[in-house]
C-alpha atoms as a PDB file:
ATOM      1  CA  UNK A   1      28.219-127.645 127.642  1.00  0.00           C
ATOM      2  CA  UNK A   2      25.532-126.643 129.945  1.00  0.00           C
ATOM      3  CA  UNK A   3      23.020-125.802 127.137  1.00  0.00           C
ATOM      4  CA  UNK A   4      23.402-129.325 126.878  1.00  0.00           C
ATOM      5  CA  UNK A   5      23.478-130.616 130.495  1.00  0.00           C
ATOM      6  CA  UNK A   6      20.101-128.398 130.854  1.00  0.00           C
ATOM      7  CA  UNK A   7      18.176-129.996 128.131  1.00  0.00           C
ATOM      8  CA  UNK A   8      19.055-133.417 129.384  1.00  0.00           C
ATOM      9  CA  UNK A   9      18.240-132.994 132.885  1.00  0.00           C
ATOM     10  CA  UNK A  10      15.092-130.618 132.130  1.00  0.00           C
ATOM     11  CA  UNK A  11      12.218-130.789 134.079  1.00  0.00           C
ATOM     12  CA  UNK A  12       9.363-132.801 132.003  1.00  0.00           C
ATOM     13  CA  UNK A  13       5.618-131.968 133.281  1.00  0.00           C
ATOM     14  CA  UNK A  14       3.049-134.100 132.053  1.00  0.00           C
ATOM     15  CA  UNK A  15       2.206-131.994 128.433  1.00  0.00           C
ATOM     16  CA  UNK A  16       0.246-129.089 128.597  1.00  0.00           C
ATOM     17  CA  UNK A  17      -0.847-129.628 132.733  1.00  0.00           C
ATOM     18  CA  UNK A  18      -0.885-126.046 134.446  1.00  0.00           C
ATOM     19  CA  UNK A  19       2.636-126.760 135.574  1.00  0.00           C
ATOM     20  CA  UNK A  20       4.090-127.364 131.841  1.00  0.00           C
ATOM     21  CA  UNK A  21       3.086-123.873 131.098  1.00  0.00           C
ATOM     22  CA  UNK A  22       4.785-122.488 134.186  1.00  0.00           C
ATOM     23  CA  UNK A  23       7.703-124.105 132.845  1.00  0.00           C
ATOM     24  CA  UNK A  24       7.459-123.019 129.314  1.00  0.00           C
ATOM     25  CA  UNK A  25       6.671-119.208 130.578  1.00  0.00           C
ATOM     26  CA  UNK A  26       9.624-119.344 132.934  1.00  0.00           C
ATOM     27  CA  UNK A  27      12.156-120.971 129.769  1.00  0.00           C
ATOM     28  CA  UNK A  28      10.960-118.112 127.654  1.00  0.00           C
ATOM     29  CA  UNK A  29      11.289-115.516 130.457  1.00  0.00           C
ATOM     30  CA  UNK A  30      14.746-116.259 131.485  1.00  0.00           C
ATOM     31  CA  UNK A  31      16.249-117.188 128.145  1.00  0.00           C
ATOM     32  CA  UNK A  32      18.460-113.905 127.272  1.00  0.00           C
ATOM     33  CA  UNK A  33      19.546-114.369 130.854  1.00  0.00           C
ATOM     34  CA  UNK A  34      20.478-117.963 130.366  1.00  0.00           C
ATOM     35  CA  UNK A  35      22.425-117.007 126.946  1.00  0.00           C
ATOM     36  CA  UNK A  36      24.374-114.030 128.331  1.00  0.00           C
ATOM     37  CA  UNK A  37      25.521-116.863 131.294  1.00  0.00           C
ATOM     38  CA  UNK A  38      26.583-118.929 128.539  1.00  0.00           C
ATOM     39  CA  UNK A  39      28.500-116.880 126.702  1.00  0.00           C
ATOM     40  CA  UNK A  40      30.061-115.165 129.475  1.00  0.00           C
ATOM     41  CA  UNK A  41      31.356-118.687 130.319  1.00  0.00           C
ATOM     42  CA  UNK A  42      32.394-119.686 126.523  1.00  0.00           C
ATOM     43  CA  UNK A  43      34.337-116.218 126.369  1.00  0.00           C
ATOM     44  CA  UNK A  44      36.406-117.182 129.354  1.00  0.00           C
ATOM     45  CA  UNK A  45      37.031-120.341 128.220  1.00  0.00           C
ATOM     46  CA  UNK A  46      37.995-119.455 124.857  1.00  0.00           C
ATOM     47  CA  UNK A  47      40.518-116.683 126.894  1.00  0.00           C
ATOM     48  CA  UNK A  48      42.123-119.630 128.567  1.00  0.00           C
ATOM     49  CA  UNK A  49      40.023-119.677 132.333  1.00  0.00           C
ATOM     50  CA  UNK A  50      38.760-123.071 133.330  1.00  0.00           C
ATOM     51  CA  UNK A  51      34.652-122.617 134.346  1.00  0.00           C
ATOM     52  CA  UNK A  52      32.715-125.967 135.740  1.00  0.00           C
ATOM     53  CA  UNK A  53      28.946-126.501 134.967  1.00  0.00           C
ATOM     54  CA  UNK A  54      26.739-124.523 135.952  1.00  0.00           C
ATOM     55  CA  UNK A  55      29.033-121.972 137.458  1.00  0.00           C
ATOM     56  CA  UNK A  56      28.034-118.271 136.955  1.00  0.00           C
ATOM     57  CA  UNK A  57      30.518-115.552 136.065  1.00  0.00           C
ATOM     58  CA  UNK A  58      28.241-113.023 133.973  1.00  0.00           C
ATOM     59  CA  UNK A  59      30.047-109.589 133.263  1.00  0.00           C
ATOM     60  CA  UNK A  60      31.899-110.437 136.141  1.00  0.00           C
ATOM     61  CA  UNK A  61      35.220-108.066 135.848  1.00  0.00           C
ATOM     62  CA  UNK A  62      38.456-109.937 135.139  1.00  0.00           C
ATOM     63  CA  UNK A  63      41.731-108.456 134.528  1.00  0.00           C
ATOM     64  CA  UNK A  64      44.772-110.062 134.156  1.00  0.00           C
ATOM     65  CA  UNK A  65      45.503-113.925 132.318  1.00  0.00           C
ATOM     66  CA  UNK A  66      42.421-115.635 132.053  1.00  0.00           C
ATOM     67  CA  UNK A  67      44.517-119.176 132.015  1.00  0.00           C
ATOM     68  CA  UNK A  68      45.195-117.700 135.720  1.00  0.00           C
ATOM     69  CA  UNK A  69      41.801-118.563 136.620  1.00  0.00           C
ATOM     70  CA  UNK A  70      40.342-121.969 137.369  1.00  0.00           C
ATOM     71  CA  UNK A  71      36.262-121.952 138.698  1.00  0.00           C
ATOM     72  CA  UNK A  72      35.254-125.727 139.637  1.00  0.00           C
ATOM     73  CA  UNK A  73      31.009-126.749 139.452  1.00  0.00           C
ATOM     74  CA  UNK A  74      27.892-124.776 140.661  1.00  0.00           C
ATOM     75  CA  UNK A  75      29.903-121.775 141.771  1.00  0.00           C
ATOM     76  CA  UNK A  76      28.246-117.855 141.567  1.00  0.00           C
ATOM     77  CA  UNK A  77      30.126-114.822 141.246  1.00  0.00           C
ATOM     78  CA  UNK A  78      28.259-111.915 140.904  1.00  0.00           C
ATOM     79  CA  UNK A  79      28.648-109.410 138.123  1.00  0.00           C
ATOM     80  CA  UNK A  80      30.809-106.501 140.487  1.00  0.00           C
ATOM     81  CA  UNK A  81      33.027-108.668 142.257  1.00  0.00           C
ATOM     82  CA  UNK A  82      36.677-107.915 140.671  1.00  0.00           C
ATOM     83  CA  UNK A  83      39.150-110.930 140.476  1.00  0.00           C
ATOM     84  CA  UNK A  84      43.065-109.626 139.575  1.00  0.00           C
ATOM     85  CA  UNK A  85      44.533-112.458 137.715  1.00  0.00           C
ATOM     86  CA  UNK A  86      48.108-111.321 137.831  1.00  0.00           C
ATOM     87  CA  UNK A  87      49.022-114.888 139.363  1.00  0.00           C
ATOM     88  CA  UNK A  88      46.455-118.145 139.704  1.00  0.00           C
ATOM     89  CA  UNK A  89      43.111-118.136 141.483  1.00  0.00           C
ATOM     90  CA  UNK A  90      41.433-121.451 141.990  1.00  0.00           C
ATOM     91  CA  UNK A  91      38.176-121.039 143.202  1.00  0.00           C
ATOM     92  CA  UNK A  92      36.425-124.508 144.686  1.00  0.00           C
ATOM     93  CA  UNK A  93      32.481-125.992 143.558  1.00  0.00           C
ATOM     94  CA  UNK A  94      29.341-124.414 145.517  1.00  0.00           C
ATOM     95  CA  UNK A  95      31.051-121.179 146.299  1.00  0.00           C
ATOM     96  CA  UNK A  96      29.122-118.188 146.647  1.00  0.00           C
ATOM     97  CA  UNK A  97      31.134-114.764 146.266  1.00  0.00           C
ATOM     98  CA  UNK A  98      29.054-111.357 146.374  1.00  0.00           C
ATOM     99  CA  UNK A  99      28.602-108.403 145.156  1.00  0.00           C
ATOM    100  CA  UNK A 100      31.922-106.059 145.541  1.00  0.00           C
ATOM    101  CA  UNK A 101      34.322-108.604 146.445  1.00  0.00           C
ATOM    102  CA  UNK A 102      38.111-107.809 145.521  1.00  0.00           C
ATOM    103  CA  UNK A 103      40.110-110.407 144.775  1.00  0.00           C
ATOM    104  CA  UNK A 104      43.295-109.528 144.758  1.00  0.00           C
ATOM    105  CA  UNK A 105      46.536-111.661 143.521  1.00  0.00           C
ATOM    106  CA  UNK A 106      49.201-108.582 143.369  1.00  0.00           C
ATOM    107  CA  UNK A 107      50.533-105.751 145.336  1.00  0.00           C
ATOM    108  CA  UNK A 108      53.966-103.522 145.732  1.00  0.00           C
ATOM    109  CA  UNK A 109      56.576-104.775 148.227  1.00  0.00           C
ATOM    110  CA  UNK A 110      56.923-101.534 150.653  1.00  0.00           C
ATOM    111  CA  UNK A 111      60.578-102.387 151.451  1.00  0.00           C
ATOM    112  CA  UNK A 112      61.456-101.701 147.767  1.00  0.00           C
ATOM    113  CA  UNK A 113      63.358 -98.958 147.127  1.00  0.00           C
ATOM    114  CA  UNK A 114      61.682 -98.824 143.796  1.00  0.00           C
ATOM    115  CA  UNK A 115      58.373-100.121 144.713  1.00  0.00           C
ATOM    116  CA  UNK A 116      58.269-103.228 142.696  1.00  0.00           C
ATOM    117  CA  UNK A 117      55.164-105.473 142.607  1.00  0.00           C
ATOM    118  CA  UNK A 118      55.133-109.045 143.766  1.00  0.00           C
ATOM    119  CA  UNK A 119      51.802-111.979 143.072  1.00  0.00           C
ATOM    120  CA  UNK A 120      50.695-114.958 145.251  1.00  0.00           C
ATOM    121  CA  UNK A 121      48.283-117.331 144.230  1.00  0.00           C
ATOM    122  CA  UNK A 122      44.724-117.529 145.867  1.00  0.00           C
ATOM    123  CA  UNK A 123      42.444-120.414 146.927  1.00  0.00           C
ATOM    124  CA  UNK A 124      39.083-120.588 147.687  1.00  0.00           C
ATOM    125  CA  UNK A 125      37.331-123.631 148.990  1.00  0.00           C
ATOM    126  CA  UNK A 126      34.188-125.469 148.301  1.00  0.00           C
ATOM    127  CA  UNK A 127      31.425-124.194 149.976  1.00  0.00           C
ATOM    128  CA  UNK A 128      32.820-120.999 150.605  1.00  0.00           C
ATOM    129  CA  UNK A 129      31.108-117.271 151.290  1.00  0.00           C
ATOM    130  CA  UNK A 130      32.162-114.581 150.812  1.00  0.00           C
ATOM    131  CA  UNK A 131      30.150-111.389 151.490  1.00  0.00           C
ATOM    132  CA  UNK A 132      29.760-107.645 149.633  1.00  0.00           C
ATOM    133  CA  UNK A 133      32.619-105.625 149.803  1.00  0.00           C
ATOM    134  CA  UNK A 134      35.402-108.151 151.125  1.00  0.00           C
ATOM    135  CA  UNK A 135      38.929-107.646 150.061  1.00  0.00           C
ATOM    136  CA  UNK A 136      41.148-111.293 149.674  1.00  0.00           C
ATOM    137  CA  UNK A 137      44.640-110.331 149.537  1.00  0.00           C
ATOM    138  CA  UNK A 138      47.566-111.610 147.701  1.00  0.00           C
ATOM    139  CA  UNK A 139      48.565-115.282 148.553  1.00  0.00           C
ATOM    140  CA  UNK A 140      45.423-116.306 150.912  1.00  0.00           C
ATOM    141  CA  UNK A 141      43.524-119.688 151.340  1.00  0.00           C
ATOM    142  CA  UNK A 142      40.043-119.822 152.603  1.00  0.00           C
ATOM    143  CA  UNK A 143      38.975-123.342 153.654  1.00  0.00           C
ATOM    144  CA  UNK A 144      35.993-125.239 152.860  1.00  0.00           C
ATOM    145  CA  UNK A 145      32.919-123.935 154.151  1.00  0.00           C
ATOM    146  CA  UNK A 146      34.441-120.882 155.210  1.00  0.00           C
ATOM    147  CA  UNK A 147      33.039-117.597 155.545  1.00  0.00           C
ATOM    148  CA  UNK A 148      34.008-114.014 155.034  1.00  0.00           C
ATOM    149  CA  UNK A 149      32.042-111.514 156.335  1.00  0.00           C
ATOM    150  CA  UNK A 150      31.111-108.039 154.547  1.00  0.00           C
ATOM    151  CA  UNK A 151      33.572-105.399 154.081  1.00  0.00           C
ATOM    152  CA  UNK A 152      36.316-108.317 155.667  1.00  0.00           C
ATOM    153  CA  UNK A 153      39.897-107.738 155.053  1.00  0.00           C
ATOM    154  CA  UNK A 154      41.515-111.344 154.849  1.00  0.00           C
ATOM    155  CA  UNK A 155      45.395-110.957 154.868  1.00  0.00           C
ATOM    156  CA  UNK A 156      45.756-115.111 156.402  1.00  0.00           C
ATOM    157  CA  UNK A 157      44.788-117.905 155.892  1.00  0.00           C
ATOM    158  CA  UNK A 158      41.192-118.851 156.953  1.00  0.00           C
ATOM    159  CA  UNK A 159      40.503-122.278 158.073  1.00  0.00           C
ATOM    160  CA  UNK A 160      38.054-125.079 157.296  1.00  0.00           C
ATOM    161  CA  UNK A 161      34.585-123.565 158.519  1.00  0.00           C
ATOM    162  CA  UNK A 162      35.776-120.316 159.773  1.00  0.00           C
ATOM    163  CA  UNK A 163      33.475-117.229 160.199  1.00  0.00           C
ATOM    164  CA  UNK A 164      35.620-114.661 159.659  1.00  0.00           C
ATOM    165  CA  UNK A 165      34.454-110.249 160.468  1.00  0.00           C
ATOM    166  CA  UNK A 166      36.930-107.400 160.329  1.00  0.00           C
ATOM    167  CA  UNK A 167      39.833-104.968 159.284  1.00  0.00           C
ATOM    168  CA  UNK A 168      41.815-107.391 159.587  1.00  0.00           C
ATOM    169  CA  UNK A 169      39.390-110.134 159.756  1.00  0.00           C
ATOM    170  CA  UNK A 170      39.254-112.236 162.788  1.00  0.00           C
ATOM    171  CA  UNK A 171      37.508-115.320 163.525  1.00  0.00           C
ATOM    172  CA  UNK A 172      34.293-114.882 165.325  1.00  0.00           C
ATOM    173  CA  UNK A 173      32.352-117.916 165.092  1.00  0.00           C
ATOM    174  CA  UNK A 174      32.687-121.687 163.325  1.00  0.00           C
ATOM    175  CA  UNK A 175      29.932-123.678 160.851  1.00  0.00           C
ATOM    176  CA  UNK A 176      29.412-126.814 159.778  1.00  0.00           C
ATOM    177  CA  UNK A 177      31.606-127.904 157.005  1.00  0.00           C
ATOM    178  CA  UNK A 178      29.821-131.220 155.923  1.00  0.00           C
ATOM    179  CA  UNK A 179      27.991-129.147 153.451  1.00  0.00           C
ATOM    180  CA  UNK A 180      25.373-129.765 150.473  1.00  0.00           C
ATOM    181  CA  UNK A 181      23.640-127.039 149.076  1.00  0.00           C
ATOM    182  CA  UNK A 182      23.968-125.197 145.685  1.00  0.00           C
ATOM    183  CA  UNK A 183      24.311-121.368 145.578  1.00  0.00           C
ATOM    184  CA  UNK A 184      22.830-121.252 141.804  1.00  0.00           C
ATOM    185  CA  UNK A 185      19.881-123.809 142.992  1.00  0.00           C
ATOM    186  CA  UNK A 186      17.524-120.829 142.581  1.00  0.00           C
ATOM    187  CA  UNK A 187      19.074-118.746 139.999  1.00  0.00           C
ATOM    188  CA  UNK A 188      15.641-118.323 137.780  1.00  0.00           C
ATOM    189  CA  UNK A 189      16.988-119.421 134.265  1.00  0.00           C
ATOM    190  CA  UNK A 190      18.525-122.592 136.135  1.00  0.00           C
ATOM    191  CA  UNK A 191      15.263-123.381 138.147  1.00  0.00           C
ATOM    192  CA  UNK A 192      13.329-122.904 135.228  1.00  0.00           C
ATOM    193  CA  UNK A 193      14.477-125.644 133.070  1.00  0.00           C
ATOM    194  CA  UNK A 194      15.889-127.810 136.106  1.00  0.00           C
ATOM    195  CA  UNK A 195      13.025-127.350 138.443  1.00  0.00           C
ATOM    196  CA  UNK A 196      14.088-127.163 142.660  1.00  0.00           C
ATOM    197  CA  UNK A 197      16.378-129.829 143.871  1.00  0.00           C
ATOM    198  CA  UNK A 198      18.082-130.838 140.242  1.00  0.00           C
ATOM    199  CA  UNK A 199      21.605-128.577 139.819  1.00  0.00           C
ATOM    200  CA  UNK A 200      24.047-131.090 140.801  1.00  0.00           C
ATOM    201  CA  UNK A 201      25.092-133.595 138.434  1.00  0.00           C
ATOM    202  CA  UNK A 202      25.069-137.044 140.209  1.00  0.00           C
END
């Protein structure tokens, strides 16, 4: 429960200091925000999708079997990306996926006479990016730390650390893959009761 994982790892100021207000303001601010995060996590739940703490889905579009779906820890998906669930999608811990994205687990075979559909299974690593507009399609990996560049069409596989740019996308630079940020470090209702520094359970 992350209500629950916030409250015990809030940040305490010393009682009524200029910096306890600040946080108080913030709490108040940001607490519709916080809810609607909450839910939006409960409701996929309930629907069968596995979310880890802290990750954010909010109104983010989901079609398909939500038991299809499995989101690991401190993950953000922003509220226009579009995920197909027609087969699984297991997307990794610390992955950052923008606005636009199309994930996409199903398509029609063109050799069929009568155009039937087929689904692979998509996989997303920890640490992954991947930038507005990009389309995964059905039956891709992207490796840990990998990243997909705006408006990228990934039809393969992508490697550990891969910076990926293109229709199709090709690789066109490596990173680092020994990784250790958080992309919800700074979402405001997070920071607010966590403070900077304090979004990873240890």
């Amino acid at each position: 429960m992350r209500l629950d994982y916030l409250w015990r790892n809030r940040e305490r100021p010393n009682l009524f200091s200029k910096r306890w207000f600040v946080v108080w303001v913030k709490r108040s601010l940001t607490s519709v925000t916080l809810l609607e995060i909450c839910f939006a996590a409960w409701k996929c739940k309930f629907r069968g999708g596995k979310v880890g703490l802290l990750s954010i889905i909010n109104r983010t579009p989901l079609s398909g079997k939500l038991s299809n779906l499995n989101i690991g820890e401190s993950t953000y998906i922003a509220k226009t990306v579009n995920i197909a669930l027609h087969e699984k999608v297991t997307i990794g811990s610390f992955v950052s996926i923008n606005d636009g994205v199309q994930i996409l687990t199903a398509s029609h075979d063109l050799n069929s006479k009568t155009w039937n559909t087929y689904a692979k299974e998509i996989k997303i690593g920890d640490f992954a990016w991947i930038a507005s507009n990009a389309i995964l399609l059905p039956g891709v990996t992207i490796g840990r730390g990998a990243v997909i560049g705006a408006g990228a069409v990934v039809r393969k596989d992508v490697p550990d650390g891969h910076v990926m740019s293109g229709n199709p996308a090709l690789k066109v630079a490596e990173r680092c893959t020994a990784l250790e940020y958080s992309p919800v470090k700074f979402f405001s209702p997070y920071e607010a009761w966590l403070g900077s520094g304090k979004t990873d359970e240890n």
